[in-house]
C-alpha atoms as a PDB file:
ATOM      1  CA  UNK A   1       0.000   0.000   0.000  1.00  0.00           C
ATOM      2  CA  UNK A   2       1.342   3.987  -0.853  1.00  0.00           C
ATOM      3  CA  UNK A   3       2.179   5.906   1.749  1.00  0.00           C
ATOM      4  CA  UNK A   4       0.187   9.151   1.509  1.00  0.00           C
ATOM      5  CA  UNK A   5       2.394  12.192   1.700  1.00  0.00           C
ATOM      6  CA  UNK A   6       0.686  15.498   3.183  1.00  0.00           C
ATOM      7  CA  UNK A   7       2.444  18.901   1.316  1.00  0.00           C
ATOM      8  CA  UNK A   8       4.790  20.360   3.694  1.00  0.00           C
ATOM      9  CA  UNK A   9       2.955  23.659   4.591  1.00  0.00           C
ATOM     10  CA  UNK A  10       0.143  21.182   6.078  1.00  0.00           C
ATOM     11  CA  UNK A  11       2.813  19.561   7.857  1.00  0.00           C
ATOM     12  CA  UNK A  12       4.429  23.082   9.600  1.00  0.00           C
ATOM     13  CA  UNK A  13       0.516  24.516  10.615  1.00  0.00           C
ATOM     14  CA  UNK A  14      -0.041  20.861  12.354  1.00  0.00           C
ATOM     15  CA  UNK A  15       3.647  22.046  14.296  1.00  0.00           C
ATOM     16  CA  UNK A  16       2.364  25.671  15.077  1.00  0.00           C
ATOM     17  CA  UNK A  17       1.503  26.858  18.887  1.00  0.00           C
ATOM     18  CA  UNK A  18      -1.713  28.666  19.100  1.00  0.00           C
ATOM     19  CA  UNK A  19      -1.492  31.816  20.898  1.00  0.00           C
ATOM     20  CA  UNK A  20      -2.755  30.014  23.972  1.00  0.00           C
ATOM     21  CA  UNK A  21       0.113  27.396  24.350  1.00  0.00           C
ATOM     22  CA  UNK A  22       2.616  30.458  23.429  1.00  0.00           C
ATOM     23  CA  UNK A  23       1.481  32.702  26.365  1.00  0.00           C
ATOM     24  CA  UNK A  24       1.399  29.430  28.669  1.00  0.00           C
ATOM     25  CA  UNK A  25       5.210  28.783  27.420  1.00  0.00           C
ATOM     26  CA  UNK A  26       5.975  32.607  28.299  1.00  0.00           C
ATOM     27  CA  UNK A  27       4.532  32.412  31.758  1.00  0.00           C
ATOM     28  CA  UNK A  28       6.089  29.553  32.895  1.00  0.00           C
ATOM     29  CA  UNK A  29      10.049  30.927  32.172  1.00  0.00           C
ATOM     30  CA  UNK A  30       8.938  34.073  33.962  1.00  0.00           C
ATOM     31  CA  UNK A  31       8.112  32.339  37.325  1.00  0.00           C
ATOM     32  CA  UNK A  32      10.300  31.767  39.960  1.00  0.00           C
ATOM     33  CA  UNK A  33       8.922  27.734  40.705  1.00  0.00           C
ATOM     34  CA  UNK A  34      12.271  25.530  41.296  1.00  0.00           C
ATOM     35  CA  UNK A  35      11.594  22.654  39.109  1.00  0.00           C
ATOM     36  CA  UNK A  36      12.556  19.747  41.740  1.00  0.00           C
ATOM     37  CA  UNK A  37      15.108  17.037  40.447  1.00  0.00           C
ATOM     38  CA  UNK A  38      13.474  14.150  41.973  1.00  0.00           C
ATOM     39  CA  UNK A  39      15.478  10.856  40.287  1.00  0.00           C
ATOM     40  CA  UNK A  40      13.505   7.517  40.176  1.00  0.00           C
ATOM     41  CA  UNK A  41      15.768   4.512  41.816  1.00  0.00           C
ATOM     42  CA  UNK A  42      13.188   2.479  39.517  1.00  0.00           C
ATOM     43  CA  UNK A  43      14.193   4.174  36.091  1.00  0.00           C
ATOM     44  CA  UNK A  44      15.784   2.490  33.187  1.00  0.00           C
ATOM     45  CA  UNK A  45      19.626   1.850  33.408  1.00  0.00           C
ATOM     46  CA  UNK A  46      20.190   3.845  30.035  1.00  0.00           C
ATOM     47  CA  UNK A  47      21.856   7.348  31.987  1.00  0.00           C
ATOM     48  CA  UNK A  48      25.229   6.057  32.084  1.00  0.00           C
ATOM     49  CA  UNK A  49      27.278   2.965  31.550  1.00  0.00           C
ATOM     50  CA  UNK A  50      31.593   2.476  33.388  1.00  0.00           C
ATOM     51  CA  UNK A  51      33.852  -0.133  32.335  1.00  0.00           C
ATOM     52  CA  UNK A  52      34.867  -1.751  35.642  1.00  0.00           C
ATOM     53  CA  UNK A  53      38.592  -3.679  35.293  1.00  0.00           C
ATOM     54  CA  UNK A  54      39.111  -6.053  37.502  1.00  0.00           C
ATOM     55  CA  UNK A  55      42.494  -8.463  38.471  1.00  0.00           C
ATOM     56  CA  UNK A  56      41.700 -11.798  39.035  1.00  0.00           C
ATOM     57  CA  UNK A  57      41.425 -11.651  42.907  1.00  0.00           C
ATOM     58  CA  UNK A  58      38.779  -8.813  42.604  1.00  0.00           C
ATOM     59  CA  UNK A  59      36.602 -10.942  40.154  1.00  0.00           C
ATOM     60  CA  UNK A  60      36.548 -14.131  42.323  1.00  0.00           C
ATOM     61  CA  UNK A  61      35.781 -12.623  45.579  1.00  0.00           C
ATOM     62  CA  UNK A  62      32.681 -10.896  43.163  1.00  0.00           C
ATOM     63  CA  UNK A  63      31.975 -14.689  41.812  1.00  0.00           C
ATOM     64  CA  UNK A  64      31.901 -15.572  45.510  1.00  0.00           C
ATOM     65  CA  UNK A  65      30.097 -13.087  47.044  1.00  0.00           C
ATOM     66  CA  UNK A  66      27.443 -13.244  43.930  1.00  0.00           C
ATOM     67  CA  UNK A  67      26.879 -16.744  44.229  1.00  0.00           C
ATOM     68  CA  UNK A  68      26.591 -17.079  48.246  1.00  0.00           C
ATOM     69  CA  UNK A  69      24.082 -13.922  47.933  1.00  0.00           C
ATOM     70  CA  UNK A  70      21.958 -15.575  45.157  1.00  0.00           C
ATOM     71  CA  UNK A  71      22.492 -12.381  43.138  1.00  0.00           C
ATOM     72  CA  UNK A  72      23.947 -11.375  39.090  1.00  0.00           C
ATOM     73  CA  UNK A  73      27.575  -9.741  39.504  1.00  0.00           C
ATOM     74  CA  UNK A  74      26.046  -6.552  38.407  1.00  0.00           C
ATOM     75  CA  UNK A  75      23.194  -6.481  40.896  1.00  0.00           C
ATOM     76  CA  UNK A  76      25.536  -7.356  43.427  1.00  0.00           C
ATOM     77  CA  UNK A  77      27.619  -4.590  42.453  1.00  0.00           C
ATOM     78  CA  UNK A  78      25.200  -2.121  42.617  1.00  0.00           C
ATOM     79  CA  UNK A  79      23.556  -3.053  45.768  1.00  0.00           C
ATOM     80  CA  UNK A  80      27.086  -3.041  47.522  1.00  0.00           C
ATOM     81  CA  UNK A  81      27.520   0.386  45.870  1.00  0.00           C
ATOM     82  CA  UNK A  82      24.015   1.722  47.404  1.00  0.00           C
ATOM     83  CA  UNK A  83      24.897   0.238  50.656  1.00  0.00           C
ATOM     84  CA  UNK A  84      27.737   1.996  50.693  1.00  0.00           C
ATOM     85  CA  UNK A  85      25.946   5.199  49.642  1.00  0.00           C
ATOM     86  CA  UNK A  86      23.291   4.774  52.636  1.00  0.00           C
ATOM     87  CA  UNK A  87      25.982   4.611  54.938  1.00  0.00           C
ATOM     88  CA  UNK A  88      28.379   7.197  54.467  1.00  0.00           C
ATOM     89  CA  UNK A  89      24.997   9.457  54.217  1.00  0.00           C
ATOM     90  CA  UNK A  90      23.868   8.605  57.625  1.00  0.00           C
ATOM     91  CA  UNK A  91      26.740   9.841  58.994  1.00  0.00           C
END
């Protein structure tokens, strides 16, 4: 089946703000609301990615701590590295 192709002018008045949705734009960079940075602990894992080297020692003791804790190498990883987190924040 074609695909039906709309002429670009059609295309750029879908795109326009109305006046409405211009002045609502306008007021909201002239107030002084903080927009909070509240981060989800339940978001994707797509932010950032490290390459983590490791000598042989450090990867066993992972392999052995993984396995005794029933958990991947990576989740173990990162809960150690939350852990951690929590308690140098309590003090």
């Amino acid at each position: 089946m074609p695909k039906r192709r709309e002429p670009a002018l059609a295309k750029e008045a879908q795109n326009t703000p109305t006046p409405a949705q211009i002045e609502a734009f306008a007021a909201g960079a002239d107030s002084d609301a903080v927009v909070k940075n509240i981060l989800d602990s339940e978001a994707n894992r797509d932010y950032k990615a490290i390459r983590l080297p490791f000598n042989e020692y450090e990867y066993r003791q992972l392999e052995e701590a993984s396995r005794r804790t029933g958990r991947s190498k990576l989740n173990f990883i990162r809960y150690a590295m939350l852990k951690m987190a929590a308690e140098i924040n309590e003090n």
